[in-house]
C-alpha atoms as a PDB file:
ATOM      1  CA  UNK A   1     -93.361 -27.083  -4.677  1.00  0.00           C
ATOM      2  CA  UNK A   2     -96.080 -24.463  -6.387  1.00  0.00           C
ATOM      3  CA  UNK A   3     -96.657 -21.515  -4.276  1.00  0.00           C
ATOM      4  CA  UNK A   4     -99.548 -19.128  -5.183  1.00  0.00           C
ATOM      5  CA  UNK A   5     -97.831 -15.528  -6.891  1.00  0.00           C
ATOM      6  CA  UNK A   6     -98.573 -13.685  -3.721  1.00  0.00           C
ATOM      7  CA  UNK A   7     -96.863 -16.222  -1.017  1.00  0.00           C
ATOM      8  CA  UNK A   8     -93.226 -15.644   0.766  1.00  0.00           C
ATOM      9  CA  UNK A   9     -90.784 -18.159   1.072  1.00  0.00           C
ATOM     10  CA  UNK A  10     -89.567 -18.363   4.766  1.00  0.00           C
ATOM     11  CA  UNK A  11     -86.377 -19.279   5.410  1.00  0.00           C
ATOM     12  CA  UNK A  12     -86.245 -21.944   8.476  1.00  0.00           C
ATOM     13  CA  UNK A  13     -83.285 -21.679  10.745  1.00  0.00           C
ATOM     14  CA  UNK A  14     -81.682 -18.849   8.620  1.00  0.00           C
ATOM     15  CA  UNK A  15     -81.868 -15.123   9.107  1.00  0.00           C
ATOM     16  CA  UNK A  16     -81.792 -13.153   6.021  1.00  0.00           C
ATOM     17  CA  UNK A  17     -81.123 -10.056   6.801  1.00  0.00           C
ATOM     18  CA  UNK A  18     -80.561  -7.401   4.095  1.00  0.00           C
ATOM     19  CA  UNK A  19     -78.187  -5.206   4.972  1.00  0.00           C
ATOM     20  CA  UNK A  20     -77.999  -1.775   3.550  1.00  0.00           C
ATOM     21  CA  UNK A  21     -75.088   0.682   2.385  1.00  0.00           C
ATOM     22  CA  UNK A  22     -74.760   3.155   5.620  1.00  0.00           C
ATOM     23  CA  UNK A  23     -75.821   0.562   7.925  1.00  0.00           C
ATOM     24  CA  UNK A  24     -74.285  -0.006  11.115  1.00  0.00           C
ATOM     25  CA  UNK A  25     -74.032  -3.473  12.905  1.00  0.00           C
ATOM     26  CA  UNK A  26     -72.273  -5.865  15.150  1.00  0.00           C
ATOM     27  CA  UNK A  27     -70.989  -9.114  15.605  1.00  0.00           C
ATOM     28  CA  UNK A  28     -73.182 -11.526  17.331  1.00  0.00           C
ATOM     29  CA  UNK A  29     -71.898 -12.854  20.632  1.00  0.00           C
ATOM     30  CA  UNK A  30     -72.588 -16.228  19.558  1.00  0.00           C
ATOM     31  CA  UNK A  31     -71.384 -15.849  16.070  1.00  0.00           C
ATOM     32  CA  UNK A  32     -69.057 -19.039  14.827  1.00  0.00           C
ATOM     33  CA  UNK A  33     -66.129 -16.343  14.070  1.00  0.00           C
ATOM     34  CA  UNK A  34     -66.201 -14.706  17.214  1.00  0.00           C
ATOM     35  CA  UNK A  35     -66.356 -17.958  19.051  1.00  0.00           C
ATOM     36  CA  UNK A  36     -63.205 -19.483  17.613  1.00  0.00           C
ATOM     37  CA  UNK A  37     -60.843 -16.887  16.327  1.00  0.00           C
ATOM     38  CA  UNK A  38     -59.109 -14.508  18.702  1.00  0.00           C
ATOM     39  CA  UNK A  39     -57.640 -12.038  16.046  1.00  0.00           C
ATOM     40  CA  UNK A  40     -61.322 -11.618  14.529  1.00  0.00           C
ATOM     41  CA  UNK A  41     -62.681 -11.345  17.453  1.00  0.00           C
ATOM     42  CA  UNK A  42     -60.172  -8.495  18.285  1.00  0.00           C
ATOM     43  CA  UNK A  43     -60.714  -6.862  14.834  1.00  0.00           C
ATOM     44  CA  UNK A  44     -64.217  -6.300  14.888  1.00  0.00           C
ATOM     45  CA  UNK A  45     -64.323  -5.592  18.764  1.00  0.00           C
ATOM     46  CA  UNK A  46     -63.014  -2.703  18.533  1.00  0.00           C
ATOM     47  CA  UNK A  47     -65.962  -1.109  16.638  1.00  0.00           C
ATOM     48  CA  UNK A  48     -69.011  -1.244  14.382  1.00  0.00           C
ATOM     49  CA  UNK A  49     -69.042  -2.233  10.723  1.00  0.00           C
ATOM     50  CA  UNK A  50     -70.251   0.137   8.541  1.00  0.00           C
ATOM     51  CA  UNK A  51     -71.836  -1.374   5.766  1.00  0.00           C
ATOM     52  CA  UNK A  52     -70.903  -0.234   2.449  1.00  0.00           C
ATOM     53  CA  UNK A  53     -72.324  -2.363  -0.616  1.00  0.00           C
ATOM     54  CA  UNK A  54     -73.907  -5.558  -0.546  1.00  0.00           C
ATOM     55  CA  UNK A  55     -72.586  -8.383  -2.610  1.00  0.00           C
ATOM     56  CA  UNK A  56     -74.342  -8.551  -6.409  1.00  0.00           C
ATOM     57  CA  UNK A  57     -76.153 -11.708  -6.677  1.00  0.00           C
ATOM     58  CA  UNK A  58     -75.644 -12.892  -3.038  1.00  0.00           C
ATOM     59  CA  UNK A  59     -78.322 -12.079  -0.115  1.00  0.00           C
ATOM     60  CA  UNK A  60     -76.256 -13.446   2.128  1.00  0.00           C
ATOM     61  CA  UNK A  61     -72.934 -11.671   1.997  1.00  0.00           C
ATOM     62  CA  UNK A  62     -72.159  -7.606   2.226  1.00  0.00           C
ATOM     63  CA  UNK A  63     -68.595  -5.413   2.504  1.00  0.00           C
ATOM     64  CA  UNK A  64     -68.244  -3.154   5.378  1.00  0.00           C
ATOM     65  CA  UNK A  65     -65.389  -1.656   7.147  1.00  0.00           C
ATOM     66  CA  UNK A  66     -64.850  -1.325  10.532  1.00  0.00           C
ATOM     67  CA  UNK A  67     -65.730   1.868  12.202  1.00  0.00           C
ATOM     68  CA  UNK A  68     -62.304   3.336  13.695  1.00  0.00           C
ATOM     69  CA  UNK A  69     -59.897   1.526  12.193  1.00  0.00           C
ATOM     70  CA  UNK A  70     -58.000   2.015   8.983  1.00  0.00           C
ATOM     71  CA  UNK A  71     -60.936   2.027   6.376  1.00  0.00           C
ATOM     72  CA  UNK A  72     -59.846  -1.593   5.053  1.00  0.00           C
ATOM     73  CA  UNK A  73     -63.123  -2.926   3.337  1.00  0.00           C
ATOM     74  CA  UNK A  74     -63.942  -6.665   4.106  1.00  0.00           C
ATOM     75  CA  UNK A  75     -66.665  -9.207   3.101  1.00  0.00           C
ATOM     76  CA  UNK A  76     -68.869 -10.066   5.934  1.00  0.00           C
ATOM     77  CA  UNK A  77     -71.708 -12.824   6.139  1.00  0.00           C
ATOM     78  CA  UNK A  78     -75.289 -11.364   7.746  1.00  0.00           C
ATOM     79  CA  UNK A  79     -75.593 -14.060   9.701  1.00  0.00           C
ATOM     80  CA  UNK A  80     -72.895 -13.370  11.660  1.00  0.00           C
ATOM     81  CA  UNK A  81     -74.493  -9.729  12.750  1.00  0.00           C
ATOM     82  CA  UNK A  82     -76.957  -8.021  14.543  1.00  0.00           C
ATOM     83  CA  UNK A  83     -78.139  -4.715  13.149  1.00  0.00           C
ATOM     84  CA  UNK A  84     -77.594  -1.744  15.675  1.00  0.00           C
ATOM     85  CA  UNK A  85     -78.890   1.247  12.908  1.00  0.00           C
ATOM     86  CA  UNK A  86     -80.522   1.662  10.048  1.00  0.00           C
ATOM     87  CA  UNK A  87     -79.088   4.464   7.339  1.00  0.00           C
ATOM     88  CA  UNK A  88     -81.524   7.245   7.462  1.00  0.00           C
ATOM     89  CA  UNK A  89     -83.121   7.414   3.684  1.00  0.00           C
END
């Protein structure tokens, strides 16, 4: 399919959210991980994950930590969050 230069692709049934370093977000409610593992679900219920760097050459992945815990750095998928702050720029 030819799209004109100026037209954006929409992504149907996806969010693509692009998550910044310094951003703060949670888990979604309904999220598949939440839904079927207890020990994740404890892990990132007991705070927000920072975000820290987003994965080169993926717009769907980024590494955070969670806030309050021991600093461990994970890789997260955005469509399992909700953003709760921007980082101030």
């Amino acid at each position: 399919m030819l799209l004109p230069a100026n037209a954006s692709l929409i992504k149907i049934g996806c969010v693509n959210m692009d998550f910044k370093a310094g951003d703060l977000v949670k888990l979604k409610p309904d999220s598949w991980w939440y839904k079927r593992s207890a020990s994740f679900r404890k892990l990132v219920d007991s705070g927000l994950i920072m975000v820290t760097d987003g994965l080169p050459g993926s717009d769907k992945f980024f590494y955070g930590f969670v806030c309050g815990l021991d600093g461990e750095i994970h890789l997260w998928s955005n469509d399992q969050f909700d953003l709760v702050s921007r980082a101030s720029e």
